[in-house]
PDB file of N, CA and C in Angstrom:
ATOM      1  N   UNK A   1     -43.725   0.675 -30.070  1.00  0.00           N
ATOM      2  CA  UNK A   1     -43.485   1.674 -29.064  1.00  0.00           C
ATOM      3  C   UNK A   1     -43.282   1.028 -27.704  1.00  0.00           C
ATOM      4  N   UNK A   2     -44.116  -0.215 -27.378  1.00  0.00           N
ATOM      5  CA  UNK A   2     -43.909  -0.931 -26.304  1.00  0.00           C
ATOM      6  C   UNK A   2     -42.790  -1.278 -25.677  1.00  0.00           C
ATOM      7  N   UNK A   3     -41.736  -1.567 -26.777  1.00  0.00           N
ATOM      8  CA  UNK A   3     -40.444  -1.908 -26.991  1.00  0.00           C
ATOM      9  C   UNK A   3     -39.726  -1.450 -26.691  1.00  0.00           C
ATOM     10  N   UNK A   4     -39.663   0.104 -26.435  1.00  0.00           N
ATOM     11  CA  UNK A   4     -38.684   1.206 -26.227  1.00  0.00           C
ATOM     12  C   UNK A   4     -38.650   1.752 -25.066  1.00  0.00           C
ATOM     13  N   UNK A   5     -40.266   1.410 -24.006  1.00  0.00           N
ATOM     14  CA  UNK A   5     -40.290   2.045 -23.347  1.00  0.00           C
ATOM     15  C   UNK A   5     -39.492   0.786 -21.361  1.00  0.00           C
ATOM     16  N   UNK A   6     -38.788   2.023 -21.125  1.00  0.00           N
ATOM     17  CA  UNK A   6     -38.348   1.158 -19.910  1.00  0.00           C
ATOM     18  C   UNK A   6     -38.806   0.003 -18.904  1.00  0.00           C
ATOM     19  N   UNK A   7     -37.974  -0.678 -18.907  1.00  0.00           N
ATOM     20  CA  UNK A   7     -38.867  -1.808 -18.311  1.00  0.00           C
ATOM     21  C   UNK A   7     -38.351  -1.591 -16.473  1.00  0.00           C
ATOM     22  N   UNK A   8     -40.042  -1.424 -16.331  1.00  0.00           N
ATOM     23  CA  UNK A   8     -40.023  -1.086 -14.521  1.00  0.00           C
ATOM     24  C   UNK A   8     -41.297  -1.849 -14.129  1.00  0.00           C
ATOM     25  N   UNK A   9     -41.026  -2.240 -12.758  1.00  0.00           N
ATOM     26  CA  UNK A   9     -41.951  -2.572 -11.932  1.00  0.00           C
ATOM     27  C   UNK A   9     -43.520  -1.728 -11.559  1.00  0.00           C
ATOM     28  N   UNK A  10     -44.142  -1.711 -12.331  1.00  0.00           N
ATOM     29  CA  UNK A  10     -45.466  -0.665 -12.297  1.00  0.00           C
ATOM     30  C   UNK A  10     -45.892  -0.556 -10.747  1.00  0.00           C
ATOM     31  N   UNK A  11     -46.034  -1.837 -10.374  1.00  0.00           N
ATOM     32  CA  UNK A  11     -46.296  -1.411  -8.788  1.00  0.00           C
ATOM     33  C   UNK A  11     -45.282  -1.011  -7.550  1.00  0.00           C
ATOM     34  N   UNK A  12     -44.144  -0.974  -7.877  1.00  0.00           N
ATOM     35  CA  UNK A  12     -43.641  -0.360  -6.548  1.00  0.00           C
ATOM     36  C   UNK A  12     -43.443   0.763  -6.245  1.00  0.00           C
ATOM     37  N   UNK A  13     -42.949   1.236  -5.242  1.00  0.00           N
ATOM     38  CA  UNK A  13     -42.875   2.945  -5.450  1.00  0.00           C
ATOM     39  C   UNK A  13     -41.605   3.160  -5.721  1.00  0.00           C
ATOM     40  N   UNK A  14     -41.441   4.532  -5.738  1.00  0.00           N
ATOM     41  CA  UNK A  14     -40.230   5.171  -6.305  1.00  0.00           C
ATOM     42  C   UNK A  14     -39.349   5.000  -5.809  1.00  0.00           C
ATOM     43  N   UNK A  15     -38.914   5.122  -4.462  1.00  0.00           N
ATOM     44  CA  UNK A  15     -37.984   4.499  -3.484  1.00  0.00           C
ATOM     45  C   UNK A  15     -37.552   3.607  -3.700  1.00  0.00           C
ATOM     46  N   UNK A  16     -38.606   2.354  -3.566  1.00  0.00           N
ATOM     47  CA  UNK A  16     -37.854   0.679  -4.310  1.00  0.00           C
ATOM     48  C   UNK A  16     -37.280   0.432  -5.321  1.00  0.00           C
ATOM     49  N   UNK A  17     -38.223   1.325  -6.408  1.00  0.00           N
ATOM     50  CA  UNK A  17     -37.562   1.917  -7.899  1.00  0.00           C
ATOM     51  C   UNK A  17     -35.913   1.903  -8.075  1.00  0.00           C
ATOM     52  N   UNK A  18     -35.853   3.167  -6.999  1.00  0.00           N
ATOM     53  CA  UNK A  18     -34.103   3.583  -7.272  1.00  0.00           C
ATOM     54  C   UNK A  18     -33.328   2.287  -6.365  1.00  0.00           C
ATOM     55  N   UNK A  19     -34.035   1.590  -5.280  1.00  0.00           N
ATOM     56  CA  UNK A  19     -33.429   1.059  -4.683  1.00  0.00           C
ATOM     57  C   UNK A  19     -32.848  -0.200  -5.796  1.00  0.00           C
ATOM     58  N   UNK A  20     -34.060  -0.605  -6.627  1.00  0.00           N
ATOM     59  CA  UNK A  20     -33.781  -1.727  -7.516  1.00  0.00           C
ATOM     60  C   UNK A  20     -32.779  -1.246  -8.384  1.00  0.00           C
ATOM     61  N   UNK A  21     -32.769  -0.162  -9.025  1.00  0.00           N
ATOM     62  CA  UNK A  21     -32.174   0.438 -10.081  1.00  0.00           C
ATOM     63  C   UNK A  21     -30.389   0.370  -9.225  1.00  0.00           C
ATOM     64  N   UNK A  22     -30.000   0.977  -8.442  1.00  0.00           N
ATOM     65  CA  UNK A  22     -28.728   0.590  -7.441  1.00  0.00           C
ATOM     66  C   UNK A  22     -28.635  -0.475  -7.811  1.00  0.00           C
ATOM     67  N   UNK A  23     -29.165  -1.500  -6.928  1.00  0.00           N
ATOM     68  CA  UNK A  23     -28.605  -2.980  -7.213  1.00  0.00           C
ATOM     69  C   UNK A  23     -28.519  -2.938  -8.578  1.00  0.00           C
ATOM     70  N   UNK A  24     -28.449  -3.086  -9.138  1.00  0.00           N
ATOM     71  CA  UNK A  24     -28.429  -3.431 -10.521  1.00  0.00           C
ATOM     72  C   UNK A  24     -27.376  -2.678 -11.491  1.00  0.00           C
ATOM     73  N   UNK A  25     -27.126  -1.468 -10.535  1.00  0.00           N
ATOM     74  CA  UNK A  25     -26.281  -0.886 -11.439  1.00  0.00           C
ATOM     75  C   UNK A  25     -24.601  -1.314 -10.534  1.00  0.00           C
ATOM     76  N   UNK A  26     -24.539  -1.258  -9.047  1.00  0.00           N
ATOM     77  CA  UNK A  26     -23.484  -1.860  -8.805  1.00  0.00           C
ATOM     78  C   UNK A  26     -23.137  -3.488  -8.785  1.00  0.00           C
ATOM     79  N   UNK A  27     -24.639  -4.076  -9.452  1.00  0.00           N
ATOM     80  CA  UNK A  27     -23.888  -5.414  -9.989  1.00  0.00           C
ATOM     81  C   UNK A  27     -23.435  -5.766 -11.533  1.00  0.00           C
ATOM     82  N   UNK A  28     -24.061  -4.835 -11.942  1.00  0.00           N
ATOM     83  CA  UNK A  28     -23.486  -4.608 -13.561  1.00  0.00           C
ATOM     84  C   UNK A  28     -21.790  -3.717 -13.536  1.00  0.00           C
ATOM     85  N   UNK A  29     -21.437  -2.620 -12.373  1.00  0.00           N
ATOM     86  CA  UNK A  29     -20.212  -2.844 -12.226  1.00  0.00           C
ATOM     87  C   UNK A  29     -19.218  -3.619 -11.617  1.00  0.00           C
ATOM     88  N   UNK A  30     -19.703  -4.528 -10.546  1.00  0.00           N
ATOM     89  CA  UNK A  30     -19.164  -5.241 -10.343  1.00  0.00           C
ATOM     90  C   UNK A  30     -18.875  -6.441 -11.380  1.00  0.00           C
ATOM     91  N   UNK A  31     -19.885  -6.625 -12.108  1.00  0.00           N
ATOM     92  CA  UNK A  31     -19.410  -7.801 -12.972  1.00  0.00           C
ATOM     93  C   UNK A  31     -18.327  -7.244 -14.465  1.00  0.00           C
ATOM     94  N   UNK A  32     -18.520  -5.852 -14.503  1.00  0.00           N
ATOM     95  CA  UNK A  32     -17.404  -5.187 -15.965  1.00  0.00           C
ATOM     96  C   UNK A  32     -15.929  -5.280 -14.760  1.00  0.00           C
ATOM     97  N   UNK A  33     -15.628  -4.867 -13.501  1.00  0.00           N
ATOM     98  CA  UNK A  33     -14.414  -4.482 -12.827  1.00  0.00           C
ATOM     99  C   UNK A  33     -14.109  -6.483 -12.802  1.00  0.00           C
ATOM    100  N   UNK A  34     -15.081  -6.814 -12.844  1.00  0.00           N
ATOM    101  CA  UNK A  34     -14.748  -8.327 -12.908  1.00  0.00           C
ATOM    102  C   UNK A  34     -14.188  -9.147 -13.892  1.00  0.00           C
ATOM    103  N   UNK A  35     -14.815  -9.101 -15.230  1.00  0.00           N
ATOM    104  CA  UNK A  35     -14.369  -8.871 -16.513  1.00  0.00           C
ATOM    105  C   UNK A  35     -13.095  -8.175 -17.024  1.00  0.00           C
ATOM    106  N   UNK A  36     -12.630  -7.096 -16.669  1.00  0.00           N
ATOM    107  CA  UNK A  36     -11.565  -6.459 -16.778  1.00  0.00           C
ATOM    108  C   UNK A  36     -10.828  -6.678 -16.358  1.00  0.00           C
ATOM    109  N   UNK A  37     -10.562  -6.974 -15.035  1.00  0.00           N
ATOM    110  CA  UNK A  37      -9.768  -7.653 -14.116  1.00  0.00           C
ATOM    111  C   UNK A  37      -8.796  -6.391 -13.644  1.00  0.00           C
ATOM    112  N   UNK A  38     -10.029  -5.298 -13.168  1.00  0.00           N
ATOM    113  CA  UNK A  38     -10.077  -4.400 -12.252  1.00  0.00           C
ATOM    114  C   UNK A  38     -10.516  -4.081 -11.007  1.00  0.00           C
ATOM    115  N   UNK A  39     -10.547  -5.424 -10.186  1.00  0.00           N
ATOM    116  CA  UNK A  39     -11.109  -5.705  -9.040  1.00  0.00           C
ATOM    117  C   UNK A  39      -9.936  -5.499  -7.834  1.00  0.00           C
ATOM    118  N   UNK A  40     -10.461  -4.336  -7.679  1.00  0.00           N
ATOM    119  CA  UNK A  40      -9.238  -4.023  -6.198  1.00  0.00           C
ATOM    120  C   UNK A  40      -9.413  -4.751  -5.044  1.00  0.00           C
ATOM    121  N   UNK A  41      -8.653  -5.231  -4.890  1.00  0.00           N
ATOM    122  CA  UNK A  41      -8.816  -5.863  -3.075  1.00  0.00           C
ATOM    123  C   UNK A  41      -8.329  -4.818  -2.139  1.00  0.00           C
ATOM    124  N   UNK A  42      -8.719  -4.868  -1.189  1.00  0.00           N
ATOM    125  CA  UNK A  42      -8.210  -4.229  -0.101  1.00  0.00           C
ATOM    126  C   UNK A  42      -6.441  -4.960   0.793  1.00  0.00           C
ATOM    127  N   UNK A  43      -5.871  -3.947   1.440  1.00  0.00           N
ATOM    128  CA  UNK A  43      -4.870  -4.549   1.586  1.00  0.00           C
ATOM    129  C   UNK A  43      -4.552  -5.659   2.651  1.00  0.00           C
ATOM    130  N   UNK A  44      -4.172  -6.566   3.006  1.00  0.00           N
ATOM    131  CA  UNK A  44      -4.193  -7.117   4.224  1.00  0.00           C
ATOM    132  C   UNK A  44      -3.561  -6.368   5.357  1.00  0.00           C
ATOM    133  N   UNK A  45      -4.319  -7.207   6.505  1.00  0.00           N
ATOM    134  CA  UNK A  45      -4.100  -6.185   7.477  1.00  0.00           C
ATOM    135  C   UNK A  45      -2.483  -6.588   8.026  1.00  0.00           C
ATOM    136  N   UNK A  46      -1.802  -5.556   8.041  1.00  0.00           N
ATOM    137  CA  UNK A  46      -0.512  -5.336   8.655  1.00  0.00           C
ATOM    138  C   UNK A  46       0.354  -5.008   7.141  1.00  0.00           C
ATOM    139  N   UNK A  47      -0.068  -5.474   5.956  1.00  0.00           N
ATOM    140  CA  UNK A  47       0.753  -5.164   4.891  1.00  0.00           C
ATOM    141  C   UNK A  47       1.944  -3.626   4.720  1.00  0.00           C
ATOM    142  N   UNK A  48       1.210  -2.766   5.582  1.00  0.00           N
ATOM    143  CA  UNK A  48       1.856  -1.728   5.258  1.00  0.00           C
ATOM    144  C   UNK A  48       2.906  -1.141   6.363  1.00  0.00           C
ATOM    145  N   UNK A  49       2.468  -1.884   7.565  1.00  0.00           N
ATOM    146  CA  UNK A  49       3.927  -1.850   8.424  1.00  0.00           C
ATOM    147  C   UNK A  49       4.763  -2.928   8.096  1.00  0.00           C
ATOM    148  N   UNK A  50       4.727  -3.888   7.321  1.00  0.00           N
ATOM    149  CA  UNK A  50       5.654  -4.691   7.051  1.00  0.00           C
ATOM    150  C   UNK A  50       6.043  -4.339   5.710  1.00  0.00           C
ATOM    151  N   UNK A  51       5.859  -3.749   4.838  1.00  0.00           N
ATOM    152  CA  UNK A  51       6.437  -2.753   3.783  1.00  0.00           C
ATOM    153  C   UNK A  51       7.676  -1.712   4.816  1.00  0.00           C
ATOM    154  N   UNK A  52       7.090  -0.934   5.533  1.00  0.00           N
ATOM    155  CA  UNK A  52       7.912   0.264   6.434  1.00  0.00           C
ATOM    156  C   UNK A  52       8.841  -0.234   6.678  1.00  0.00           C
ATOM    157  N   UNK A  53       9.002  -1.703   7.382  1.00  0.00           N
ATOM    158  CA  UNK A  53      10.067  -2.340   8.258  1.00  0.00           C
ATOM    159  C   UNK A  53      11.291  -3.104   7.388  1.00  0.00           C
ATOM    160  N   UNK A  54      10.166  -3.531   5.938  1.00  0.00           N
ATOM    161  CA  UNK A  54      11.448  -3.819   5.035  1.00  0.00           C
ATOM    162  C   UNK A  54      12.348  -2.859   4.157  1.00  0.00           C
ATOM    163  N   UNK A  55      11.614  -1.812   4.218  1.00  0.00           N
ATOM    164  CA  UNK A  55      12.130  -0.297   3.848  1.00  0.00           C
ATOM    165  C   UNK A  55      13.584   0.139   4.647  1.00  0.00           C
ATOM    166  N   UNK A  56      13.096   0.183   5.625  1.00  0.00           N
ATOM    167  CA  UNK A  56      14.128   0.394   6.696  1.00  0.00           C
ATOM    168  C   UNK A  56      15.393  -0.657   7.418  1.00  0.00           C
ATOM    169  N   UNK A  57      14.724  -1.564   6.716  1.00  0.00           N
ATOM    170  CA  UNK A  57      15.889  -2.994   7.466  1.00  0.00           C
ATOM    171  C   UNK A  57      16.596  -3.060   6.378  1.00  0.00           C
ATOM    172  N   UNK A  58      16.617  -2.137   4.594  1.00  0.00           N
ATOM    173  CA  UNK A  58      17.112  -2.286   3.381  1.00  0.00           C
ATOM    174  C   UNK A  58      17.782  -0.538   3.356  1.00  0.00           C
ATOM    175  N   UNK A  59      16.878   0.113   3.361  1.00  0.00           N
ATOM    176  CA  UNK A  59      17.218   1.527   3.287  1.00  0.00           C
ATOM    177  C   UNK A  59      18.307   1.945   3.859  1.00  0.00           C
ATOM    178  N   UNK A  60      18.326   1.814   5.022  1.00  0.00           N
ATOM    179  CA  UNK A  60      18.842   2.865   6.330  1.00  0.00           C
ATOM    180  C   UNK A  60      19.895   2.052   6.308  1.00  0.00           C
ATOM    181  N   UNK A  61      20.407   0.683   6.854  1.00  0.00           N
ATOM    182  CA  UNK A  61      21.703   0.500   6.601  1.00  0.00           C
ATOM    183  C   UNK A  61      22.812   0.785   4.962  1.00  0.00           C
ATOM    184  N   UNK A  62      21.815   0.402   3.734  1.00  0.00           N
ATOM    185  CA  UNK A  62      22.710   1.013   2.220  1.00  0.00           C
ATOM    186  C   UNK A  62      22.879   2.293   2.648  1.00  0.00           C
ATOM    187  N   UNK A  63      22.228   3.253   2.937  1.00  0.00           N
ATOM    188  CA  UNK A  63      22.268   4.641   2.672  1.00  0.00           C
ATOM    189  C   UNK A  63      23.263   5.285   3.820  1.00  0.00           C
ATOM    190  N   UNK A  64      23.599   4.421   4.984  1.00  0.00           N
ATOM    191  CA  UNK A  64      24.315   4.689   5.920  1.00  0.00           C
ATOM    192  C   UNK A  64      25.837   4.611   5.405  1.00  0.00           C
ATOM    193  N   UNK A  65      25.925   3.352   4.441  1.00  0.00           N
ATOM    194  CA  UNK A  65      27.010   2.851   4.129  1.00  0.00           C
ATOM    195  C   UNK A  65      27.497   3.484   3.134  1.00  0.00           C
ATOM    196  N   UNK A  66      26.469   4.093   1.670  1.00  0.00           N
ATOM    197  CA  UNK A  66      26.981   4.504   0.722  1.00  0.00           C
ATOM    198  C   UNK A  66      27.694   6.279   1.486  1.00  0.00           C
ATOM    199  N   UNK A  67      26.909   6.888   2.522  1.00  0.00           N
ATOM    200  CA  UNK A  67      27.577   7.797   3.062  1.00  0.00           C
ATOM    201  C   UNK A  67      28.725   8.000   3.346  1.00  0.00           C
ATOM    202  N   UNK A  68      28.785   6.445   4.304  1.00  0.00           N
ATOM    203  CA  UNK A  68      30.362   6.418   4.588  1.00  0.00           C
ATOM    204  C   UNK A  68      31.448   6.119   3.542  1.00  0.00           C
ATOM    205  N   UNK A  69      31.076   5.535   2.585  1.00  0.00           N
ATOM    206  CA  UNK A  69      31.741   5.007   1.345  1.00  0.00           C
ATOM    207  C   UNK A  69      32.376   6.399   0.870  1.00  0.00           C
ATOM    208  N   UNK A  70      31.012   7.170   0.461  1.00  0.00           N
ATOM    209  CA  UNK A  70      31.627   8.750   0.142  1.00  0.00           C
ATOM    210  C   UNK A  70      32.571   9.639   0.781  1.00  0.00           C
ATOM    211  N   UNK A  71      32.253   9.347   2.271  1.00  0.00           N
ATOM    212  CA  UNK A  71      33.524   9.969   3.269  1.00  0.00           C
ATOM    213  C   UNK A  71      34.698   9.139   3.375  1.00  0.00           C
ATOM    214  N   UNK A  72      34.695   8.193   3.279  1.00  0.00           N
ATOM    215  CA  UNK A  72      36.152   7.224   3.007  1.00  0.00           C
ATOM    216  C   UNK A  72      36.736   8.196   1.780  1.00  0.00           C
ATOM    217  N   UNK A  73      36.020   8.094   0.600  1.00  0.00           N
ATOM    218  CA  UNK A  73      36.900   8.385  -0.488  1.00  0.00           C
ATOM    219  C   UNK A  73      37.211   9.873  -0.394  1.00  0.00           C
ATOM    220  N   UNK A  74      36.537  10.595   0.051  1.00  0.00           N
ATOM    221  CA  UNK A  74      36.523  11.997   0.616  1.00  0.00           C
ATOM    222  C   UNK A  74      37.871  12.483   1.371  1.00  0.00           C
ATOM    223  N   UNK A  75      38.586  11.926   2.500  1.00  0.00           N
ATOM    224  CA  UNK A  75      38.985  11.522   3.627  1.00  0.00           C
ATOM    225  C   UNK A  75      40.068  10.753   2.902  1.00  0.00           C
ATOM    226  N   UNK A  76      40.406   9.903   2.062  1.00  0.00           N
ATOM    227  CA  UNK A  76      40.888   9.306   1.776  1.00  0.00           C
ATOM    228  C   UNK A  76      41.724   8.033   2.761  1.00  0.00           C
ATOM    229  N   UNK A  77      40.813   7.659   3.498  1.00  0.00           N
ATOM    230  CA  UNK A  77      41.528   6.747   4.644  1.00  0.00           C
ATOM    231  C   UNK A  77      40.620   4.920   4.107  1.00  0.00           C
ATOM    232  N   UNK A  78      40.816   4.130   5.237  1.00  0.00           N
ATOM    233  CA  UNK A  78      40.370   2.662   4.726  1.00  0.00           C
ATOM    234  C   UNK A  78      38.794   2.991   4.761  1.00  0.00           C
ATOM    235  N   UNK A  79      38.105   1.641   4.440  1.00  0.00           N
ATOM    236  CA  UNK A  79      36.740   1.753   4.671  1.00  0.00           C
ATOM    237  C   UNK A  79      36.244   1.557   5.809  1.00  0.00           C
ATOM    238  N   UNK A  80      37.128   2.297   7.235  1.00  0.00           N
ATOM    239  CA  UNK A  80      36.694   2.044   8.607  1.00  0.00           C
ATOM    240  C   UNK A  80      35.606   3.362   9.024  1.00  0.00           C
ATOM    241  N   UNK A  81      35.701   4.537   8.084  1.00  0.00           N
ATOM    242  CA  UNK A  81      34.317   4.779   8.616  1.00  0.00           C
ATOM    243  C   UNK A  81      32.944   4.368   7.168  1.00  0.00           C
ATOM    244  N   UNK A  82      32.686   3.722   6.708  1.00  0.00           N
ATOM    245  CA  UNK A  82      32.354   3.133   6.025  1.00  0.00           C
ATOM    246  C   UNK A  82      31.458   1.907   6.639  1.00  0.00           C
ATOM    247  N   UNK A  83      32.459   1.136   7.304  1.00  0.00           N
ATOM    248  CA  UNK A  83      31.902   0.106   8.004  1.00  0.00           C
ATOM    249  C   UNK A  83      31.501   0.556   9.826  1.00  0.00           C
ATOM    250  N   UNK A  84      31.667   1.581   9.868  1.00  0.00           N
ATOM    251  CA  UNK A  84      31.266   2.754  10.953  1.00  0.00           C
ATOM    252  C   UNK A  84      30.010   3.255  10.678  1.00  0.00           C
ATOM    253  N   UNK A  85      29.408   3.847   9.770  1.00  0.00           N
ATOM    254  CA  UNK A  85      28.366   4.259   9.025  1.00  0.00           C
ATOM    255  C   UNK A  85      27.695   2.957   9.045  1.00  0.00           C
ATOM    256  N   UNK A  86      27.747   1.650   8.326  1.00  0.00           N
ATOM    257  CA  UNK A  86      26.685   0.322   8.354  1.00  0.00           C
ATOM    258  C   UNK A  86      26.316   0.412   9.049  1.00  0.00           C
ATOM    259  N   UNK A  87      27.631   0.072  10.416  1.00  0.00           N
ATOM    260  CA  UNK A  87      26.402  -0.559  11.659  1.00  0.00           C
ATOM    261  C   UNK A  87      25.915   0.407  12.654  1.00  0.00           C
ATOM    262  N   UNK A  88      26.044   1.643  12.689  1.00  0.00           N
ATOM    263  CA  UNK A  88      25.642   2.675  12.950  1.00  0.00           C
ATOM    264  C   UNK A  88      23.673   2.634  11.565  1.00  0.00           C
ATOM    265  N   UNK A  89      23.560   2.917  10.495  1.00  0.00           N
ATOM    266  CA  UNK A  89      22.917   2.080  10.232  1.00  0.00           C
ATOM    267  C   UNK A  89      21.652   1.120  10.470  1.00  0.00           C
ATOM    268  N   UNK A  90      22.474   0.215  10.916  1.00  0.00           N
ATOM    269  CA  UNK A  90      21.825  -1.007  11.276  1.00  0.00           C
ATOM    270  C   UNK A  90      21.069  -0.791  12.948  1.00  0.00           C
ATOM    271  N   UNK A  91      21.599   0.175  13.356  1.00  0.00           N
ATOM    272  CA  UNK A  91      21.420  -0.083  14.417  1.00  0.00           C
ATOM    273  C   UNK A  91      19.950   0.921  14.890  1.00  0.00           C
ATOM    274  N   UNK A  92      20.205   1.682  14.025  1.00  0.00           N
ATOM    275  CA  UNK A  92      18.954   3.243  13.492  1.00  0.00           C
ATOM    276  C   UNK A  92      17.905   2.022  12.889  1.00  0.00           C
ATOM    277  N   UNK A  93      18.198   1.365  12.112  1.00  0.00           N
ATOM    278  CA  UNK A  93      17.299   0.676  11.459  1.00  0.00           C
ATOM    279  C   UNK A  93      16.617  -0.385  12.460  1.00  0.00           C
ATOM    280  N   UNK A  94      17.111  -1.177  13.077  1.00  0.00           N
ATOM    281  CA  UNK A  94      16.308  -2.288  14.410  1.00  0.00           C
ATOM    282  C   UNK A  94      15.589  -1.058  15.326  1.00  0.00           C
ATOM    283  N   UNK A  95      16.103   0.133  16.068  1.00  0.00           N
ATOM    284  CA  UNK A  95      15.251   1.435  16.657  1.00  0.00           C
ATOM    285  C   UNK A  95      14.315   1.309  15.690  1.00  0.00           C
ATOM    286  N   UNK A  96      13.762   1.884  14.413  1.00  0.00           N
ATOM    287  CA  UNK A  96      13.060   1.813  14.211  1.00  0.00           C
ATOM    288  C   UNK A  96      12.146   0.795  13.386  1.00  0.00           C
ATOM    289  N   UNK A  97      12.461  -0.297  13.674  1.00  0.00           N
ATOM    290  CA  UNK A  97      11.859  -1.609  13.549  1.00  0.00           C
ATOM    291  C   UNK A  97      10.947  -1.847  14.916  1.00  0.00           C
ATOM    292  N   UNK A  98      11.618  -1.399  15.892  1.00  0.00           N
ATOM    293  CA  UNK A  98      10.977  -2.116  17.607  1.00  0.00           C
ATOM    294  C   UNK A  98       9.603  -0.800  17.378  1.00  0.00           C
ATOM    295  N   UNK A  99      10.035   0.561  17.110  1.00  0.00           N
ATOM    296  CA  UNK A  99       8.889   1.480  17.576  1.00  0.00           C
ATOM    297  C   UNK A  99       7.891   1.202  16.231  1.00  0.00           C
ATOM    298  N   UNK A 100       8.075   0.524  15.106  1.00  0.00           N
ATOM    299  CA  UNK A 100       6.945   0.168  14.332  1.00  0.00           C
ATOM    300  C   UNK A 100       6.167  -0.818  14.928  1.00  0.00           C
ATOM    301  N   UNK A 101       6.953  -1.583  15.833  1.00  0.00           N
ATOM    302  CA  UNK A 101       6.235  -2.906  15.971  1.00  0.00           C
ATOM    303  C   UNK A 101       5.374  -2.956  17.239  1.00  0.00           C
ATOM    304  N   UNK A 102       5.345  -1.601  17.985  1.00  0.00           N
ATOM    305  CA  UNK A 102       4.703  -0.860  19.117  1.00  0.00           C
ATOM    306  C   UNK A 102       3.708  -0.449  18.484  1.00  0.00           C
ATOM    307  N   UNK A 103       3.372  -0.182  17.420  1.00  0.00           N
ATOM    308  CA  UNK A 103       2.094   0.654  16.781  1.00  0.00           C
ATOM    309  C   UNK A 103       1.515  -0.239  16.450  1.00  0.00           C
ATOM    310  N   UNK A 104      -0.328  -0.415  16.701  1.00  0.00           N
ATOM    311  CA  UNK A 104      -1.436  -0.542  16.519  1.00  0.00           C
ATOM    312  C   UNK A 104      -1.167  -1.364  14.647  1.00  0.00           C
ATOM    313  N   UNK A 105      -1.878  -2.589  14.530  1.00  0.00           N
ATOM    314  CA  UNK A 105      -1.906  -2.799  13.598  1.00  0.00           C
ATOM    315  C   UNK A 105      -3.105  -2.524  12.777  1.00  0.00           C
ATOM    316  N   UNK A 106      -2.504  -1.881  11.485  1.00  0.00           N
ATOM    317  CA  UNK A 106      -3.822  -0.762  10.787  1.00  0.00           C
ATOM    318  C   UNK A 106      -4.956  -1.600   9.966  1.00  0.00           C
TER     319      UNK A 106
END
């Protein structure tokens, strides 16, 4: 019967009890998220305005261009508004490159 019954510190109080019981239970998950190789890191700092900025230095000029691409063929003229649309674009895209790079790094 000795065997079965929980193994605790007889003298501390209940407080320390749960306090011990915590430790023990977030180092027994820390060591399974460890094991698993479910250990989240946190992100580095600035990672996610430099995601935004490569979004936009990739995004905003294709999407400017495939527009104009569509109105060229639309229109049926050369690819001068096409290449009107890029750097139009490009140029939306550095605007909002400078006002990301004004904001507080998170």
């Amino acid at each position: 019967m000795a065997e079965n019954e929980p193994r605790q510190a007889p003298k501390l109080s209940e407080d320390a009890r749960l306090a011990s019981l915590d430790e023990r239970l977030k180092k027994a998950q820390a060591d399974e998220a460890a094991r698993t190789g479910k250990v989240r890191t946190p992100p580095r700092k600035g990672e996610k305005q430099g995601m935004r900025i490569l979004s936009d230095l990739v995004g905003i000029p294709l999407g400017s261009a495939l527009i104009g691409w569509l109105a060229d063929r639309w229109l049926q003229t050369t690819p001068w508004v096409m290449l009107a649309m890029l750097f139009l674009g490009f140029g939306i895209a550095v605007r909002n490159v400078l006002r990301i790079s004004r904001e507080p790094v998170e």
